[in-house]
PDB file of N, CA and C in Angstrom:
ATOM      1  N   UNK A   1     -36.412 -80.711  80.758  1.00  0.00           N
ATOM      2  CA  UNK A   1     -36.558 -80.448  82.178  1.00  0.00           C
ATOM      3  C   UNK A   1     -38.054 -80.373  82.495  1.00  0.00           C
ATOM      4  N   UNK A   2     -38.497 -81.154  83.662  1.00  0.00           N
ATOM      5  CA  UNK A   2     -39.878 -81.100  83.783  1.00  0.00           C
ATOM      6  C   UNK A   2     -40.106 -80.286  84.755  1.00  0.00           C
ATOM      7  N   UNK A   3     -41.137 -79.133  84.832  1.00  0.00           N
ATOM      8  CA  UNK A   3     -41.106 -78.194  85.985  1.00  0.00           C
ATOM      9  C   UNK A   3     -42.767 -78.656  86.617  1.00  0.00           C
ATOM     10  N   UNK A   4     -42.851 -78.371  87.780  1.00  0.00           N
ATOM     11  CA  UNK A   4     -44.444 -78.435  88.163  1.00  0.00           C
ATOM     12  C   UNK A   4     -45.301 -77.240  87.990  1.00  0.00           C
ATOM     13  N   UNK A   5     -46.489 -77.220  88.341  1.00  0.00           N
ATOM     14  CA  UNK A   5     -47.012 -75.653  88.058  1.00  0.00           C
ATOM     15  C   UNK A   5     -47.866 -75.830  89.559  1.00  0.00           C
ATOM     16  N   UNK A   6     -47.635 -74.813  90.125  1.00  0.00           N
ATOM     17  CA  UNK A   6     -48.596 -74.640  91.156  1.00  0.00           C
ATOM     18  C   UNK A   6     -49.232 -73.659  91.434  1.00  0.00           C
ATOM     19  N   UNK A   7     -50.227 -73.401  92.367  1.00  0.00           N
ATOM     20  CA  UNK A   7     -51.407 -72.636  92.181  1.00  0.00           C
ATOM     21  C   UNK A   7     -50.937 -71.471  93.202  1.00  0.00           C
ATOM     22  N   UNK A   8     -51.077 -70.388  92.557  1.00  0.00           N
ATOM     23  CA  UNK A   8     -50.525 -68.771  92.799  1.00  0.00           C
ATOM     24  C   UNK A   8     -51.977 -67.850  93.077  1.00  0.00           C
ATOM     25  N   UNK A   9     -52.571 -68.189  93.969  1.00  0.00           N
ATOM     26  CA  UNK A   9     -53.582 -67.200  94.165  1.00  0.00           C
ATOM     27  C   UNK A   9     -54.716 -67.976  93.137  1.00  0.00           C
ATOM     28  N   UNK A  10     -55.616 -67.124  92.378  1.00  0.00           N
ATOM     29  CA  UNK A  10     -56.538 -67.592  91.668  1.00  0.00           C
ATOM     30  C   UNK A  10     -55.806 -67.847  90.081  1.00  0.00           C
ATOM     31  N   UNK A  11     -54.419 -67.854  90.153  1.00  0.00           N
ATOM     32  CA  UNK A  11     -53.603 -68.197  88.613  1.00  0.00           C
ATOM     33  C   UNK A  11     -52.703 -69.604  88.986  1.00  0.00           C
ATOM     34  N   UNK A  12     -52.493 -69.412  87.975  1.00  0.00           N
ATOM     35  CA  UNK A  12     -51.312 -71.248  87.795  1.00  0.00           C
ATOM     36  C   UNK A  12     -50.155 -70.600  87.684  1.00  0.00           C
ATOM     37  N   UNK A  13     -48.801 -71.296  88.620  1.00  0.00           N
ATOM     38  CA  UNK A  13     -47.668 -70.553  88.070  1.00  0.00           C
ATOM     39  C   UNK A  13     -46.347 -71.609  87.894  1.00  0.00           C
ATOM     40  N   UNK A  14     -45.355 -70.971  87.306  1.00  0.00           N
ATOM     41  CA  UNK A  14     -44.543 -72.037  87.243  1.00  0.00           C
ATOM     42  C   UNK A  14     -43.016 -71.194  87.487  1.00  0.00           C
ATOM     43  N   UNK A  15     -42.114 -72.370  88.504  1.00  0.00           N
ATOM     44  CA  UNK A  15     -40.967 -71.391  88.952  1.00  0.00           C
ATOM     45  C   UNK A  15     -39.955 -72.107  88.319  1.00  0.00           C
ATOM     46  N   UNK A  16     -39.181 -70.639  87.493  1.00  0.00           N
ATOM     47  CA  UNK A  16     -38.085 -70.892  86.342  1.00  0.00           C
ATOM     48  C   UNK A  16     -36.950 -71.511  87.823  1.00  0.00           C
ATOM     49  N   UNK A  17     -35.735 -72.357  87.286  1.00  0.00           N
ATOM     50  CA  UNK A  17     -34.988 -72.413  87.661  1.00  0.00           C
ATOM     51  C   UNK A  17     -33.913 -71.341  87.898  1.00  0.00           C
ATOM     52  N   UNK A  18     -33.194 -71.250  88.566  1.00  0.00           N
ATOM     53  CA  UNK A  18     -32.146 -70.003  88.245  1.00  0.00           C
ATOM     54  C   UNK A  18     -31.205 -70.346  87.023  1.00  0.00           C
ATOM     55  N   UNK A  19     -30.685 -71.570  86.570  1.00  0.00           N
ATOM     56  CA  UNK A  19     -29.471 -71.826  85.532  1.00  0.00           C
ATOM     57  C   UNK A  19     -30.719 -71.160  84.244  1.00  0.00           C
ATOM     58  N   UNK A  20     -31.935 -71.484  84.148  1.00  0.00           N
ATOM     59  CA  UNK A  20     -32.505 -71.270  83.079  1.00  0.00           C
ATOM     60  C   UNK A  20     -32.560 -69.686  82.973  1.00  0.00           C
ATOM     61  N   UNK A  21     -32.622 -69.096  84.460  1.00  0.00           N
ATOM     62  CA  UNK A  21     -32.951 -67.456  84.415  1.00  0.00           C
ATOM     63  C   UNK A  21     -31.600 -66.802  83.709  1.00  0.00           C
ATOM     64  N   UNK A  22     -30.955 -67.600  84.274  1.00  0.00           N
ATOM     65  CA  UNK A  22     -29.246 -67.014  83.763  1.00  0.00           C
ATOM     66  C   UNK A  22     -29.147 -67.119  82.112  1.00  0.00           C
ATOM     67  N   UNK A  23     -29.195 -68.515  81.604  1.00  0.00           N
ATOM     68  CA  UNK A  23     -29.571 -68.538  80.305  1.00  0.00           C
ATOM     69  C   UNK A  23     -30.462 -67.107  79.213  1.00  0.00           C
ATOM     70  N   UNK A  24     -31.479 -67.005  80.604  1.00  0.00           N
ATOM     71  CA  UNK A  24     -32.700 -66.174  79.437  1.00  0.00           C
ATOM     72  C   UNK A  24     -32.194 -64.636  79.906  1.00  0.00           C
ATOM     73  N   UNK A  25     -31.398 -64.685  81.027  1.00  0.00           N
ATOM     74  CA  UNK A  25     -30.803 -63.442  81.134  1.00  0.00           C
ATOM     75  C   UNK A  25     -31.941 -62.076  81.993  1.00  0.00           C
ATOM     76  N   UNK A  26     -32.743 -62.840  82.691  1.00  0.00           N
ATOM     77  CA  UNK A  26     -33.788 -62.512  83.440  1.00  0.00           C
ATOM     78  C   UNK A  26     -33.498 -62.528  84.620  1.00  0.00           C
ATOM     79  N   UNK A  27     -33.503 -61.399  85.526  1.00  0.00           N
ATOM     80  CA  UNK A  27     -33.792 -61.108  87.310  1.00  0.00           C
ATOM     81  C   UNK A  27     -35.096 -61.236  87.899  1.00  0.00           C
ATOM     82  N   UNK A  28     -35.103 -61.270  88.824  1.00  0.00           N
ATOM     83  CA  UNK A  28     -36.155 -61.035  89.613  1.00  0.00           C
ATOM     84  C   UNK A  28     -36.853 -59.193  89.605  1.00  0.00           C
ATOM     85  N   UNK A  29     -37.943 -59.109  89.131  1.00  0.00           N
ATOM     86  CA  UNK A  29     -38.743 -57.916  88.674  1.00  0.00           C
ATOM     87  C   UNK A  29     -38.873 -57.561  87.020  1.00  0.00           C
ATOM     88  N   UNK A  30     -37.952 -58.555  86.303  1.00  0.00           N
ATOM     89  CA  UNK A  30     -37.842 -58.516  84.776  1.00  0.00           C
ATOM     90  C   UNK A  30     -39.294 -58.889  84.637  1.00  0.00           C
ATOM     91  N   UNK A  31     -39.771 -58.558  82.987  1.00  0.00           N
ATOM     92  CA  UNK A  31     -40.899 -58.743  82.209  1.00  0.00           C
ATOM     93  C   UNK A  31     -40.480 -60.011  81.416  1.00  0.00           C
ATOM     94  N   UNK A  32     -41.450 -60.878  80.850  1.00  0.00           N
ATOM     95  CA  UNK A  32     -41.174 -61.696  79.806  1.00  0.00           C
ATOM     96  C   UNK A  32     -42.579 -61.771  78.917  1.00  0.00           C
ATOM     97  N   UNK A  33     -42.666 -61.703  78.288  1.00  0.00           N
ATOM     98  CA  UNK A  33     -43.217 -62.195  76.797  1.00  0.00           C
ATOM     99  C   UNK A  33     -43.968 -63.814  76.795  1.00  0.00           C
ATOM    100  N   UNK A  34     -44.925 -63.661  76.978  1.00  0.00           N
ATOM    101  CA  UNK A  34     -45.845 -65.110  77.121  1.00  0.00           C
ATOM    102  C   UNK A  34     -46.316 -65.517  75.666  1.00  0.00           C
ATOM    103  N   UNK A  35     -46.176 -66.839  74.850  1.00  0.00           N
ATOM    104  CA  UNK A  35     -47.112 -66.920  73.813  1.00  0.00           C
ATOM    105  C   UNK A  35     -47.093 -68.103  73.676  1.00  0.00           C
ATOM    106  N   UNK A  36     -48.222 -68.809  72.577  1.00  0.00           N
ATOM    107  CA  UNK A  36     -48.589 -70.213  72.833  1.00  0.00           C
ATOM    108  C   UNK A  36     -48.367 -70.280  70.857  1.00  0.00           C
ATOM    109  N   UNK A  37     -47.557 -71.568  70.350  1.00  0.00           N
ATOM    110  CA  UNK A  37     -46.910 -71.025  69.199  1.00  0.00           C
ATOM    111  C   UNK A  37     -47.978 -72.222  68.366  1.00  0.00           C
ATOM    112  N   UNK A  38     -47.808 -72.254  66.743  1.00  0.00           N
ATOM    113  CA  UNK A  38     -49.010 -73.175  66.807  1.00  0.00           C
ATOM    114  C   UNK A  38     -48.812 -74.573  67.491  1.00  0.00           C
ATOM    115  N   UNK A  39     -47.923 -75.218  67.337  1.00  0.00           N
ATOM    116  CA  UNK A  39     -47.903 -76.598  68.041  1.00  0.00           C
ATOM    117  C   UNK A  39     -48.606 -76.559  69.397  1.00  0.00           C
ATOM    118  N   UNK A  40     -49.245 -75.176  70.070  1.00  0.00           N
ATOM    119  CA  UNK A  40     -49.559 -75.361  71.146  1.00  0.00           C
ATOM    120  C   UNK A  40     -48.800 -75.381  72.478  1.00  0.00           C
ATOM    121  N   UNK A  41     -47.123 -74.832  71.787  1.00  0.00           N
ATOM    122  CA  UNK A  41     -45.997 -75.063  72.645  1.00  0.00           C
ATOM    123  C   UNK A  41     -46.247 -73.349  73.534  1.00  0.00           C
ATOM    124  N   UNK A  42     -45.726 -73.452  74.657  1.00  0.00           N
ATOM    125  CA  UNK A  42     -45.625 -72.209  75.764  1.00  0.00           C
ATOM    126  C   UNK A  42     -44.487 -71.767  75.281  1.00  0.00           C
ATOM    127  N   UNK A  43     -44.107 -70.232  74.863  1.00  0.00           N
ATOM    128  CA  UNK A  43     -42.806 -69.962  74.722  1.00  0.00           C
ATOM    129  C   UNK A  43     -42.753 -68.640  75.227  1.00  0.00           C
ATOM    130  N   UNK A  44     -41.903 -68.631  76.167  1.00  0.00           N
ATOM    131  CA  UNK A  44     -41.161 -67.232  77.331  1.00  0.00           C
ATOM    132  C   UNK A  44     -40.199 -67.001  76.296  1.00  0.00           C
ATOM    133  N   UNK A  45     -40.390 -65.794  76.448  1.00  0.00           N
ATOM    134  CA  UNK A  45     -38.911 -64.776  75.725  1.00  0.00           C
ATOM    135  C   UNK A  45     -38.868 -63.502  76.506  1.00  0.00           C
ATOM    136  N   UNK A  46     -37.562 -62.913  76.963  1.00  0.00           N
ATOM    137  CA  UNK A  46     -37.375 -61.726  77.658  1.00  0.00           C
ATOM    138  C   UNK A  46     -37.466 -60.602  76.641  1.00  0.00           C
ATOM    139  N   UNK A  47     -38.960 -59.846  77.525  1.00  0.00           N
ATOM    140  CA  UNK A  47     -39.149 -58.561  77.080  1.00  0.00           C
ATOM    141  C   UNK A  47     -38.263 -57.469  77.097  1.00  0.00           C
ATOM    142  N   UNK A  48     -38.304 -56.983  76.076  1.00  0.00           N
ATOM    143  CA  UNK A  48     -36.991 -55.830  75.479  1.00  0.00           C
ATOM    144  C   UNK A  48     -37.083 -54.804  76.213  1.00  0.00           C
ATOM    145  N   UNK A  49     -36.147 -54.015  77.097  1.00  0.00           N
ATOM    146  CA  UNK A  49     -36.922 -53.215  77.629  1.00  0.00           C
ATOM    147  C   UNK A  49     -36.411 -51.780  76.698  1.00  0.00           C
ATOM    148  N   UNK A  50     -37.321 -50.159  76.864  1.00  0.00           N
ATOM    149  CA  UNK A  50     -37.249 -48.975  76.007  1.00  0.00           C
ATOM    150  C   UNK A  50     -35.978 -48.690  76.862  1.00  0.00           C
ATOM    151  N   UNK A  51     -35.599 -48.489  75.346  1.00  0.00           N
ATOM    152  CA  UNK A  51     -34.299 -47.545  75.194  1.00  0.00           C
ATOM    153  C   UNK A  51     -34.261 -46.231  74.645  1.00  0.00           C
ATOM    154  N   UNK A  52     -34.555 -45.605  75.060  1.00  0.00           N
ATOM    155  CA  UNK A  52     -34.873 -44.171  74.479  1.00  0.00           C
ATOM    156  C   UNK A  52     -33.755 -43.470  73.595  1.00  0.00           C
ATOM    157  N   UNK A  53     -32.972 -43.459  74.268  1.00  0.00           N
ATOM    158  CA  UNK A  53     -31.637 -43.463  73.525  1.00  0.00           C
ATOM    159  C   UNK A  53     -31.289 -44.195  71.769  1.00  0.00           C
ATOM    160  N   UNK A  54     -31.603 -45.401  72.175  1.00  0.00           N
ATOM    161  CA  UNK A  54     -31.567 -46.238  70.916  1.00  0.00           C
ATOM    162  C   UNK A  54     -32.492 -45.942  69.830  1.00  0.00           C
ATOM    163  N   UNK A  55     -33.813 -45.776  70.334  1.00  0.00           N
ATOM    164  CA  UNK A  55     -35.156 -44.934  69.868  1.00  0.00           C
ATOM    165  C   UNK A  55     -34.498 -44.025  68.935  1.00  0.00           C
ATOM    166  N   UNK A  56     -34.367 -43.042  69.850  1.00  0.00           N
ATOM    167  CA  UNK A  56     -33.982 -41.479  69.319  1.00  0.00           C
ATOM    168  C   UNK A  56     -32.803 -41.840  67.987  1.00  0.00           C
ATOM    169  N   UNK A  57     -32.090 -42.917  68.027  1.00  0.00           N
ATOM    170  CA  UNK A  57     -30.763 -42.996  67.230  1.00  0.00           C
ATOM    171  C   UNK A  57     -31.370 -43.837  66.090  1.00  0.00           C
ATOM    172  N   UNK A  58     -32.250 -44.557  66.341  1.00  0.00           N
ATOM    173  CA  UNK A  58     -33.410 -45.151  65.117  1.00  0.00           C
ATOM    174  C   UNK A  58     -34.242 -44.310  64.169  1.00  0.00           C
ATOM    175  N   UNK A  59     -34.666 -42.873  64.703  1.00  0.00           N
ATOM    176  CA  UNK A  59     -35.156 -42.221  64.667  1.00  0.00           C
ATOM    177  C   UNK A  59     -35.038 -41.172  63.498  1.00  0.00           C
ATOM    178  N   UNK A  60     -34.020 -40.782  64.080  1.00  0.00           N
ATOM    179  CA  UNK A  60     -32.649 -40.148  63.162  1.00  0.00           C
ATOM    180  C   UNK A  60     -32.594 -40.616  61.960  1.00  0.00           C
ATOM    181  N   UNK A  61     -31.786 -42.189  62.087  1.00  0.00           N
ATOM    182  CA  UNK A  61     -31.472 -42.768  61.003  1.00  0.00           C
ATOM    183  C   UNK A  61     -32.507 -42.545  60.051  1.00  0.00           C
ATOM    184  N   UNK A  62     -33.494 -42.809  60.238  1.00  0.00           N
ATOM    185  CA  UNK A  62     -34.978 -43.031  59.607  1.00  0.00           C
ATOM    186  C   UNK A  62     -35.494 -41.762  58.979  1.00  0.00           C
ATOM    187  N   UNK A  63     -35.305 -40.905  59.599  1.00  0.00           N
ATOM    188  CA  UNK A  63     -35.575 -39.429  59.188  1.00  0.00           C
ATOM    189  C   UNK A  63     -34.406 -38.915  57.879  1.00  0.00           C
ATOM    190  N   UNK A  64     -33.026 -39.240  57.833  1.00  0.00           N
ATOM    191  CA  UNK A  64     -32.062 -39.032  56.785  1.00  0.00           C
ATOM    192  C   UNK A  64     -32.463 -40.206  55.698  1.00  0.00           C
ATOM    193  N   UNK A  65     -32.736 -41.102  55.993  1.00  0.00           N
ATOM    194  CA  UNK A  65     -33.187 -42.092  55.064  1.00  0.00           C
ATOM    195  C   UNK A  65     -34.311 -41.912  54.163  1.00  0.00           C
ATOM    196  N   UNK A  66     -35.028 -41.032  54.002  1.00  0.00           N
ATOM    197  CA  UNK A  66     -36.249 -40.823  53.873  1.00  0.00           C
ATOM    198  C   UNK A  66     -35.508 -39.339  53.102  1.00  0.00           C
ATOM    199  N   UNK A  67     -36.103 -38.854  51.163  1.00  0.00           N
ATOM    200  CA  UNK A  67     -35.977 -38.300  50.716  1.00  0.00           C
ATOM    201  C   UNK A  67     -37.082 -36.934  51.078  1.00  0.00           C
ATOM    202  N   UNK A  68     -36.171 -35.612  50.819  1.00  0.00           N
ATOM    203  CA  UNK A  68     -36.833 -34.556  51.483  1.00  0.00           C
ATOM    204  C   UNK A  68     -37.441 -34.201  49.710  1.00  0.00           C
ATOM    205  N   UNK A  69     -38.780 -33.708  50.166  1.00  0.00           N
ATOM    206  CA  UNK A  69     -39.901 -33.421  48.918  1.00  0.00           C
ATOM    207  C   UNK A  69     -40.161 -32.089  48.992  1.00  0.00           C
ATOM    208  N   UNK A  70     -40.676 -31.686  47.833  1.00  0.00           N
ATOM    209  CA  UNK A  70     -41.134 -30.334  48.124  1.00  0.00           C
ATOM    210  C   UNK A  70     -42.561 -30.194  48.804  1.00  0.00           C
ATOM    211  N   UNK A  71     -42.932 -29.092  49.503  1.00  0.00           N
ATOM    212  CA  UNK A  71     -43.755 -28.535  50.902  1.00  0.00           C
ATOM    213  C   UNK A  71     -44.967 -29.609  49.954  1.00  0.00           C
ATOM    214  N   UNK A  72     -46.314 -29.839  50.202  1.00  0.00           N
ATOM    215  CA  UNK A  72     -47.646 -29.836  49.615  1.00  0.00           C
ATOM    216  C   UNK A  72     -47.839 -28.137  49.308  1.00  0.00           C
ATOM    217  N   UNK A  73     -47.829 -27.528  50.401  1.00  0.00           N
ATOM    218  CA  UNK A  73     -48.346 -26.473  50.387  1.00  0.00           C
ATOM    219  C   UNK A  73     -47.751 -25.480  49.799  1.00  0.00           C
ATOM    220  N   UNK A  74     -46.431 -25.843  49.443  1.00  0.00           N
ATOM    221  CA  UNK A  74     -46.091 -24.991  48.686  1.00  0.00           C
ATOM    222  C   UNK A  74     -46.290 -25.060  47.051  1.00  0.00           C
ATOM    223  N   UNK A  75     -46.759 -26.554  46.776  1.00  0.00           N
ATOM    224  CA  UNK A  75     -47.259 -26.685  45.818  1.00  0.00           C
ATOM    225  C   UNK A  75     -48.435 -26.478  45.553  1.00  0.00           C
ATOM    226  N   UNK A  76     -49.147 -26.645  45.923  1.00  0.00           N
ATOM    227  CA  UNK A  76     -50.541 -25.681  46.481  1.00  0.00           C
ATOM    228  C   UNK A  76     -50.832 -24.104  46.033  1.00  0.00           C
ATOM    229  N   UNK A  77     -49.471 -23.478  46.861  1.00  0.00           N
ATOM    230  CA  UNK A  77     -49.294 -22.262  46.489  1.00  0.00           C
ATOM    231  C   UNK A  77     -49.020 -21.727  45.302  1.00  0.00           C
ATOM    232  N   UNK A  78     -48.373 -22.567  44.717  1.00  0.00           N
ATOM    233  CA  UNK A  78     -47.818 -22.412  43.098  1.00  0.00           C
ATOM    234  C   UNK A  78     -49.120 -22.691  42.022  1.00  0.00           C
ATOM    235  N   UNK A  79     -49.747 -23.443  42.001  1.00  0.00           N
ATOM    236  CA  UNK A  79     -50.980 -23.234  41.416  1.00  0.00           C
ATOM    237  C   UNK A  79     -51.936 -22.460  41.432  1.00  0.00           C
ATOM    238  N   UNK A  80     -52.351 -22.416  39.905  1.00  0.00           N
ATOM    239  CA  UNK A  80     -53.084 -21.481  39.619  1.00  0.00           C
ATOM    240  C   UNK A  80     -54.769 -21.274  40.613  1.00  0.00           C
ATOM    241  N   UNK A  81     -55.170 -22.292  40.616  1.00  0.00           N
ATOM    242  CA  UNK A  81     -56.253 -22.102  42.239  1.00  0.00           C
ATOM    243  C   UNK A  81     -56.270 -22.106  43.262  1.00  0.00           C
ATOM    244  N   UNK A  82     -55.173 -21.331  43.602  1.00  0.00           N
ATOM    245  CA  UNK A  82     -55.150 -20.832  45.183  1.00  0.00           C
ATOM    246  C   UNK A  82     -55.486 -19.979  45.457  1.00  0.00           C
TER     247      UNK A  82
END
């Protein structure tokens, strides 16, 4: 699909189609992800937006995953130069 780019103020812009917005799953006020890959190709991808929720449940996981050690400081304490 060939799109044109036209001039947006002092930037260049280019207007997605709607079948493509639907595809990428993007509204009007969404973020996207700009990058230029090595071929030099333009590639849009829809920015993820925070989930705090999901965060917090990542979070978690990550924290039980992770073996509990004894204090520093309590090892610290146990030696003879403290």
């Amino acid at each position: 699909m060939e799109l044109k780019i036209a001039k947006w103020g002092n930037s260049l812009a280019v207007r997605l189609p709607s079948s493509i917005a639907k595809q990428m799953q993007i509204q009007d006020g969404d973020s996207v992800e700009v990058s230029l890959n090595p071929q030099g190709e333009l590639v849009l991808a829809p920015q993820k937006s925070f989930d705090k929720t999901e965060f917090i449940q990542d979070l978690l996981a990550l924290q039980q995953a992770l073996p509990e050690t004894t204090s520093v400081i309590e090892v610290m304490r146990n030696q003879e130069r403290y």
